[in-house]
Protein backbone atom coordinates (compact mmCIF):
# COMPACT_ATOMS: atom_id res chain seq x y z
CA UNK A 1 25.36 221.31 -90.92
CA UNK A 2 28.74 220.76 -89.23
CA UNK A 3 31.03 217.53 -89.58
CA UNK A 4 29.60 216.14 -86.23
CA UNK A 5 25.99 216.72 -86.99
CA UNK A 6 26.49 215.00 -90.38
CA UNK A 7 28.29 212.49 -88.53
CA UNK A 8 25.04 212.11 -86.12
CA UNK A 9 22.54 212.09 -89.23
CA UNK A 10 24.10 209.18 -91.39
CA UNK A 11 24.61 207.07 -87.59
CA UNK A 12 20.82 207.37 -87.46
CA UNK A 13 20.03 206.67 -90.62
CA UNK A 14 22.32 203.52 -90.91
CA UNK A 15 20.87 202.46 -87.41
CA UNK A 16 17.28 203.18 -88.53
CA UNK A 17 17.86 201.23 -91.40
CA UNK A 18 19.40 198.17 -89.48
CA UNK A 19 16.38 198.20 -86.78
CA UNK A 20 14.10 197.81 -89.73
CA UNK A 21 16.00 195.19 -91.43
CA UNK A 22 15.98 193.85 -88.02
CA UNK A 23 11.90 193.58 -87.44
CA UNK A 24 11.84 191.33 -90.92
CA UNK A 25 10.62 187.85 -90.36
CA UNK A 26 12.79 185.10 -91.46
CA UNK A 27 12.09 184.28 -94.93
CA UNK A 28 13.46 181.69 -97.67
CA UNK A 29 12.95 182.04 -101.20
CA UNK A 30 13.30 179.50 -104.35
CA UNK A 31 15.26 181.64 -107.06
CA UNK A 32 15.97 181.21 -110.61
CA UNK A 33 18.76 183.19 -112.23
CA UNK A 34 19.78 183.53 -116.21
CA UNK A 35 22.37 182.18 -117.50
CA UNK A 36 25.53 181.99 -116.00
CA UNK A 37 28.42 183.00 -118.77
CA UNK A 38 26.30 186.47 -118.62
CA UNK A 39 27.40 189.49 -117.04
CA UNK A 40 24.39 190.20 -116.21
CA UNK A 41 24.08 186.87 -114.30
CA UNK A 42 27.75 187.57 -112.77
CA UNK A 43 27.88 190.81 -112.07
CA UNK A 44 24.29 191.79 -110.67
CA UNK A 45 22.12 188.92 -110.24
CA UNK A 46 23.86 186.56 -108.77
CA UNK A 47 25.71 188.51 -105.58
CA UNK A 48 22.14 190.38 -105.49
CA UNK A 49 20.51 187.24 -104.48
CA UNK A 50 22.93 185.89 -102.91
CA UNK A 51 24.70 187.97 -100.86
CA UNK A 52 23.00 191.22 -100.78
CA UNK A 53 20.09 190.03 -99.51
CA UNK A 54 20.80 188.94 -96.87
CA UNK A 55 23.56 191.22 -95.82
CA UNK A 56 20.96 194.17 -95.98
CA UNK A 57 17.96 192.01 -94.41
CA UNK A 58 20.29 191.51 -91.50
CA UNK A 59 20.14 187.36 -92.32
CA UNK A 60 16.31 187.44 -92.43
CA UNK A 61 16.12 186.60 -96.14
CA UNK A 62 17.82 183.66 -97.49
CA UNK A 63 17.55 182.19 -101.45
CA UNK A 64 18.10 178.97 -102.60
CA UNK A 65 19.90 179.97 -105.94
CA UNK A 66 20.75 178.64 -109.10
CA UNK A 67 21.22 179.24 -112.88
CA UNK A 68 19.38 177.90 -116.02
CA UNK A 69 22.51 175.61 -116.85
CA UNK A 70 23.20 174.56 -113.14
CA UNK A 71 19.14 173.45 -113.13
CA UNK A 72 19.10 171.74 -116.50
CA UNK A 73 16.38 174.06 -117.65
CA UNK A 74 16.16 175.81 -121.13
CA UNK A 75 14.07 179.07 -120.70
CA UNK A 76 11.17 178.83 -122.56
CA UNK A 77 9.60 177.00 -119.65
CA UNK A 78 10.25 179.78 -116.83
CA UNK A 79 7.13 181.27 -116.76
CA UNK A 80 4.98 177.74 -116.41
CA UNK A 81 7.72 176.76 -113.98
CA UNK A 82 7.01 179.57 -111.85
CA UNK A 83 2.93 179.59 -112.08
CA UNK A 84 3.09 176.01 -110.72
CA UNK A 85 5.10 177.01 -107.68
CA UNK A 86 8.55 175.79 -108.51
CA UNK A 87 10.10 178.98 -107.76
CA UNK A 88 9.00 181.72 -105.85
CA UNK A 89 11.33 184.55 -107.77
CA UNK A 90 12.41 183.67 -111.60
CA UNK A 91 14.78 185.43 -114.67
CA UNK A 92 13.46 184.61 -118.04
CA UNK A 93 13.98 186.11 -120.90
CA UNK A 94 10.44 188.19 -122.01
CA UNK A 95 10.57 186.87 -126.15
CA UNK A 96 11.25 183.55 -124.94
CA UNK A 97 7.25 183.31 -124.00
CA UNK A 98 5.67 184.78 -126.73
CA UNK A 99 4.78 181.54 -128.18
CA UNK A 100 2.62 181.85 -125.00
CA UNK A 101 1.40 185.67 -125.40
CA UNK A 102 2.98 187.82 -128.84
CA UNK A 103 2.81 190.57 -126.28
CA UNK A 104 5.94 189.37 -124.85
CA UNK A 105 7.58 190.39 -128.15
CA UNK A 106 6.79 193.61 -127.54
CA UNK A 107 9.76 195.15 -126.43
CA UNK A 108 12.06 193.12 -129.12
CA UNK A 109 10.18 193.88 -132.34
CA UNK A 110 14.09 194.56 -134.23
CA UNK A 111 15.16 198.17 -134.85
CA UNK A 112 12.41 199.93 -133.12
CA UNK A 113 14.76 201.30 -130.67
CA UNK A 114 18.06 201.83 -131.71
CA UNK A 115 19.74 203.52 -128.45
CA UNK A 116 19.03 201.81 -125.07
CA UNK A 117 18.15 205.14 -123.44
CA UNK A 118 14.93 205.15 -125.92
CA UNK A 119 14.69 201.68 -124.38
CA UNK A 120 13.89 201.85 -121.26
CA UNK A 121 11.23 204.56 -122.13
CA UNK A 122 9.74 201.92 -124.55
CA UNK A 123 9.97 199.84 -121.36
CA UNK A 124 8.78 202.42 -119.00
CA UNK A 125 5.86 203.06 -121.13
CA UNK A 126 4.73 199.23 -121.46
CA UNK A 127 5.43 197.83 -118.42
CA UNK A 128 1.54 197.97 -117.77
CA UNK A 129 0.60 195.55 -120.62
CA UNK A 130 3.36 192.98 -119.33
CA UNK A 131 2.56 192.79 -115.67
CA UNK A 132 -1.60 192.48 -116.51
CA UNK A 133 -0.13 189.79 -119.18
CA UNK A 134 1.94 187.88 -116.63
CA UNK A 135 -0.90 187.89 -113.97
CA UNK A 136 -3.64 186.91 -116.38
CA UNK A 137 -1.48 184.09 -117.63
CA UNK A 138 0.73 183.06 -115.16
CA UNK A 139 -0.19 184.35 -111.79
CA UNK A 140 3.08 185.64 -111.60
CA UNK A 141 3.97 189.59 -110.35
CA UNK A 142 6.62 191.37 -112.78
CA UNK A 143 9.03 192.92 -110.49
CA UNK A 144 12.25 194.27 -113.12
CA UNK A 145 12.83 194.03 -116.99
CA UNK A 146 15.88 195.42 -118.57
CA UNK A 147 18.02 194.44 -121.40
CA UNK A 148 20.99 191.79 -121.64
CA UNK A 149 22.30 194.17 -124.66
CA UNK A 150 21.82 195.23 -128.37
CA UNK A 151 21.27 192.08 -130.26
CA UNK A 152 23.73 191.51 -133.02
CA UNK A 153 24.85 189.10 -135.42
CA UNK A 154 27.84 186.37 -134.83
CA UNK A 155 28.60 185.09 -138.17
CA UNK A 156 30.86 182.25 -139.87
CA UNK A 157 32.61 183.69 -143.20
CA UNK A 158 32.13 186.68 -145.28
CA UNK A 159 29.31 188.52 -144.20
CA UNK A 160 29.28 192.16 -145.69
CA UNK A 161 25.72 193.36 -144.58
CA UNK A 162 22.65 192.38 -145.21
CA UNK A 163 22.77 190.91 -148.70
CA UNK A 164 25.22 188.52 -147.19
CA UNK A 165 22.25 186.90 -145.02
CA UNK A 166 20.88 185.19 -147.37
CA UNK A 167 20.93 181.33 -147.63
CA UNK A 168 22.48 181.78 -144.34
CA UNK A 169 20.89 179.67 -141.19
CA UNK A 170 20.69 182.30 -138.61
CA UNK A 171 19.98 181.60 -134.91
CA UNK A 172 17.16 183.34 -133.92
CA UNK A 173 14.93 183.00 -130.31
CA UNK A 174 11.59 184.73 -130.89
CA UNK A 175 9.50 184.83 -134.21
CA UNK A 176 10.20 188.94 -134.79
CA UNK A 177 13.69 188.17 -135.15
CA UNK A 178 12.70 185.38 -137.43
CA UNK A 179 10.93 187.63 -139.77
CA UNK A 180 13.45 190.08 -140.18
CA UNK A 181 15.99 187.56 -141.45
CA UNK A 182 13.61 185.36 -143.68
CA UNK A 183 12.61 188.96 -145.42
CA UNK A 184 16.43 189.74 -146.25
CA UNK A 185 16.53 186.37 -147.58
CA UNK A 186 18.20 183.85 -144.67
CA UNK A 187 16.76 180.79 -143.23
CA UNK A 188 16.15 180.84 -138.99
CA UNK A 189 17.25 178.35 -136.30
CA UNK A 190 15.07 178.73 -133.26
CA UNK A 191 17.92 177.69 -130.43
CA UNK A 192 17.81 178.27 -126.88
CA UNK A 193 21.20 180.18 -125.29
CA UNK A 194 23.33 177.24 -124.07
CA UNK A 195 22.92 175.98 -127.70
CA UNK A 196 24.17 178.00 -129.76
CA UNK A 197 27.98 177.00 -129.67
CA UNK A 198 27.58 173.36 -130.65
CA UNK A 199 24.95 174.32 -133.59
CA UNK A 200 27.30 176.56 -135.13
CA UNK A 201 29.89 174.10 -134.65
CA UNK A 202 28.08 171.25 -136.28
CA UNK A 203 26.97 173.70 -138.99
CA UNK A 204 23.30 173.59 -137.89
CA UNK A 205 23.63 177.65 -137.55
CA UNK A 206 25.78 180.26 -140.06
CA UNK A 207 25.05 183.12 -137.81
CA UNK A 208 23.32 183.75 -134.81
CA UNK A 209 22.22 186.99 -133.31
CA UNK A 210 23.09 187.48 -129.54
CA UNK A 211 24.15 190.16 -127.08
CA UNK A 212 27.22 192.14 -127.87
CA UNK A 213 28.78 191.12 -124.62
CA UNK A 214 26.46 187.67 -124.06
CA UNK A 215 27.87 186.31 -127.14
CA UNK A 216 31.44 187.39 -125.98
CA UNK A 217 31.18 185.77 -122.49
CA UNK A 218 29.66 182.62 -123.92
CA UNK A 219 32.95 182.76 -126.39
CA UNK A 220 30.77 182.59 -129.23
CA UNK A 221 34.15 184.02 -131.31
CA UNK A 222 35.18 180.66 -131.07
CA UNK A 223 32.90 179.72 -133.93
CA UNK A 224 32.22 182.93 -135.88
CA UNK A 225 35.09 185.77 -137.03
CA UNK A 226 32.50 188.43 -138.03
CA UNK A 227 30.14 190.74 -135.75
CA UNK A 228 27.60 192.12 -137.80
CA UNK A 229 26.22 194.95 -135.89
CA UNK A 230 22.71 195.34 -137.31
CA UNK A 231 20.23 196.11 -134.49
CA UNK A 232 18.30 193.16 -133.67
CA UNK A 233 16.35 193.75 -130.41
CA UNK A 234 17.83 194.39 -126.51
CA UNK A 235 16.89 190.43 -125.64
CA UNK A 236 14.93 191.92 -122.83
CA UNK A 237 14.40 189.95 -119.53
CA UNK A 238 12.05 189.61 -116.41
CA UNK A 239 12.53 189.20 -112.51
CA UNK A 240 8.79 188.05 -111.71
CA UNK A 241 7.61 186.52 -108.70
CA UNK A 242 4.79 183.47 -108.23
CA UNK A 243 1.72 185.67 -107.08
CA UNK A 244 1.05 183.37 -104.20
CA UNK A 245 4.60 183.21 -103.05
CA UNK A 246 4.38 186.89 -103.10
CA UNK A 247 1.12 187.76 -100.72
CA UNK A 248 2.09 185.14 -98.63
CA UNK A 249 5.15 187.26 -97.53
CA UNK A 250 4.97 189.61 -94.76
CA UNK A 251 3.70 192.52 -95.96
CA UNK A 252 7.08 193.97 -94.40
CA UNK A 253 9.11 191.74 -96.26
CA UNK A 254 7.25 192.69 -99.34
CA UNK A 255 7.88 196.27 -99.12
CA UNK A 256 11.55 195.83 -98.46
CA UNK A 257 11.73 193.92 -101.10
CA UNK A 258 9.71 195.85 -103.84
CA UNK A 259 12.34 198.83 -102.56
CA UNK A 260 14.96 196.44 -103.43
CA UNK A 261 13.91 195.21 -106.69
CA UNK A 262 13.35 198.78 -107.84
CA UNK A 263 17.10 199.77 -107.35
CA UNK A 264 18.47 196.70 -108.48
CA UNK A 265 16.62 197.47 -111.86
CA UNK A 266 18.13 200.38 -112.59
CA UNK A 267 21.45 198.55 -111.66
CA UNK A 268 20.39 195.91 -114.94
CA UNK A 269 20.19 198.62 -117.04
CA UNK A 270 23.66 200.63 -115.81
CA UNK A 271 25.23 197.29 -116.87
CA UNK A 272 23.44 196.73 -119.92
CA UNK A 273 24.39 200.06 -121.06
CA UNK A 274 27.88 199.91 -120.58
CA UNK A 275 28.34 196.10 -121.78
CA UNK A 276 26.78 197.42 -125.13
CA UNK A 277 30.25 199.19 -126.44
CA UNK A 278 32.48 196.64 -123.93
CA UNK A 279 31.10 193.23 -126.06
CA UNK A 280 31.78 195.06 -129.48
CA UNK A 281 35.48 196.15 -128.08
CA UNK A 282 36.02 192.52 -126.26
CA UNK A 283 34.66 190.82 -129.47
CA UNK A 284 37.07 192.46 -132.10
CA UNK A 285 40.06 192.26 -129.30
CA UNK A 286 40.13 196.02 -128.68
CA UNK A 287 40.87 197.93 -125.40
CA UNK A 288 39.19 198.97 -123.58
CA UNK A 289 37.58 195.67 -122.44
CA UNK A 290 36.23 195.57 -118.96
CA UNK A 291 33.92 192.92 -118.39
CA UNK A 292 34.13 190.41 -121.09
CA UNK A 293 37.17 187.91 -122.86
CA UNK A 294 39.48 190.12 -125.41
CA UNK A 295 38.81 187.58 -128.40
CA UNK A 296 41.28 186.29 -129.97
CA UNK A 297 41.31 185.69 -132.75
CA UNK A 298 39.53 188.85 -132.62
CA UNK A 299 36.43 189.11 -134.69
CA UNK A 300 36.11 191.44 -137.88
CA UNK A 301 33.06 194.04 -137.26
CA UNK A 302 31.17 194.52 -139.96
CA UNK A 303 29.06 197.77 -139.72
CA UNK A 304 25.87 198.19 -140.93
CA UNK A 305 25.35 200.54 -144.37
CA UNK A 306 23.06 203.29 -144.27
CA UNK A 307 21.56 201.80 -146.89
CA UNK A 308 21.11 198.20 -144.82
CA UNK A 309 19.48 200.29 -142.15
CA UNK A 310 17.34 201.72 -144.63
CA UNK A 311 16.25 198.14 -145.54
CA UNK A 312 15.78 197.23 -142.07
CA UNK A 313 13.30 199.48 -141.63
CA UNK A 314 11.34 198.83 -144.44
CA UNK A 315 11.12 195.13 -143.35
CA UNK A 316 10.23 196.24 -139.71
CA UNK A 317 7.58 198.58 -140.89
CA UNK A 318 5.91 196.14 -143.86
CA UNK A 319 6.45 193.05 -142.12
CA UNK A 320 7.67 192.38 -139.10
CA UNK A 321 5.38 194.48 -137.14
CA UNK A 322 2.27 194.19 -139.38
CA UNK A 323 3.06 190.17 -138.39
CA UNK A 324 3.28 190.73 -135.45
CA UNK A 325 0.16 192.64 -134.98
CA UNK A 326 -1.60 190.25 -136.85
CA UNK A 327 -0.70 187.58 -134.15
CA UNK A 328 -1.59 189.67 -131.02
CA UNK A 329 -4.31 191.16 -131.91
CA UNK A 330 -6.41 194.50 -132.77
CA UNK A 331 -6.88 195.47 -129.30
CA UNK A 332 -2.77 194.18 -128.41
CA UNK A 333 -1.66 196.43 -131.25
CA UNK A 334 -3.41 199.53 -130.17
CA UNK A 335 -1.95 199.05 -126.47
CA UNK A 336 1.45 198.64 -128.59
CA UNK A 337 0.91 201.58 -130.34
CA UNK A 338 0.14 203.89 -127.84
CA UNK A 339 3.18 203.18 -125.69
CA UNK A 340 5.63 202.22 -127.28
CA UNK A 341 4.97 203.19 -130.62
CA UNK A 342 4.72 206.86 -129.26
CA UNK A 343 8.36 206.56 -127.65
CA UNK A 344 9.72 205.24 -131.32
CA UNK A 345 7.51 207.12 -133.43
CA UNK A 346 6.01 203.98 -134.95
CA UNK A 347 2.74 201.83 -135.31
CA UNK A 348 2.05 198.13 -135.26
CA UNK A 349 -1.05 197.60 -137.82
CA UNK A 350 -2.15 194.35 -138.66
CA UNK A 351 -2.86 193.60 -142.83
């Protein structure tokens, strides 16, 4: 193909593209974002629903937009919030609900995955169970989940491994994590995001365990000076959309929107992937540090033994997901089992 035919093949496309943004009905939509100090939030989210949007819709699609902190609302309460028609789009964060349904713990059960490529097989693989869960439960259609980042530990004092947890109060947000540090011996805090800063500054928290670069954007190296590096979970979190909100839409607008969604997902995980190594290098004030703050003071990392992984393990495999299994259920645990449990080469059996 020469230089002008090429020329007359991406014309067409862009124009085909632009007629069919142009034939969408004018729609408005209620959206909830995460948490603002995230890059996550920053980088993807917000000029996704904000500007994107509409720029590719041709100004048919609007949002009304705004984040957890700008709405005064925790997190735990997204998915009720949505199933009673506050929002017609929400971000929540998937372990955050499981006091609802344990199978939103499903992708966070600590140290099952250890590299976020196995992840988003893991993901892949139980996606099913989670948008049948989120129907069921809360009327609501799951349209992305990715991670934030690997979950770590932000610590006050000397903290060598995992013998150093205990009589520690550790921040934790879903019961897995909880498990894991009561078995090596610390005490948990359950505390929302926005929380964390002024617990561990009033001493209510030791540690707390938080995204490599989420805990770095929220400056949580303002009140810790060790990053513990123990995998903890990916903190995974949901775009999901109120079910009637969503067949109400053209069916048009639904399609262009589903195609949408579907890219933007696999933008989520591009950025959790690289903000993995970034929060570890921005934490402990090393270049190169892209998207985050270069602490300073920067924070001492503390890697884990093999012999604290070895530990973690056992824990994971005795307890936390024979727990956890125990709480969702025989017929949960098989579902479990045979998705992700085939991707990690593990099984959740109740005792």
């Amino acid at each position: 193909m020469n230089r002008i035919s090429m020329g007359l093949a991406v014309a067409f496309s862009v124009l085909a593209a632009a007629t069919h943004a142009q034939q969408l009905p004018t729609t408005s939509l209620k959206v909830l974002g995460g948490n603002q100090t995230q890059n996550m939030f920053r980088y993807i989210e917000k000029p996704f629903f904000t500007k994107e949007l509409g720029e590719k819709s041709n100004g048919a699609i609007t949002t009304t937009f705004g984040s957890l902190e700008e709405l005064g609302i925790k997190g735990p309460e997204v998915l009720r919030l949505l199933r009673l028609g506050v929002f017609d789009i929400a971000e929540g964060t998937l372990s955050y609900m499981a006091g609802e349904d344990p199978r939103f713990d499903g992708l966070d059960l600590p140290g099952v995955t250890l590299d976020i490529d196995t992840q988003r097989k893991a993901a892949d693989a139980f996606r099913p169970v989670l948008e049948k869960a989120m129907a069921e439960k809360f009327n609501a259609k799951l349209l992305t989940t990715s991670p934030i980042a690997l979950q770590v530990f932000y610590c006050k004092g000397d903290i060598a491994g995992l013998e150093s947890l205990k009589g520690k109060k550790v921040r934790t947000f879903n019961p897995v994590m909880a498990d894991l540090v009561e078995a090596a011996g610390g005490s948990t805090v359950n505390l929302a995001f926005a929380e964390v800063v002024p617990a561990m500054q009033r001493g209510v928290a030791d540690c707390a365990i938080t995204g490599t670069s989420a805990g770095n954007t929220a400056r949580r190296w303002e009140v810790s000076d060790r990053l513990y590096t123990l995998p903890m979970g990916w903190s995974m979190i949901f775009l999901a959309a109120n079910m009637n909100s969503w067949q109400k839409l053209d069916p048009k607008v639904r399609d262009f929107l589903q195609k949408e969604f579907t890219e933007l997902e696999n933008r989520q995980w591009a950025q959790a992937k690289a903000d993995v190594q970034d929060g570890i290098n921005c934490n402990t004030g090393k270049q190169p540090c892209k998207d985050g703050i270069l602490a300073s003071p920067a924070m001492t990392l503390v890697t884990p033994s093999e012999a604290d992984r070895a530990t973690a393990q056992k824990i994971l495999r005795e307890r936390v997901l024979a727990n956890w299994a125990k709480r969702c259920g025989d017929t949960c645990a098989k579902e479990w089992s045979d998705t992700v449990g085939k991707v990690a080469g593990v099984e959740a059996k109740p005792h």
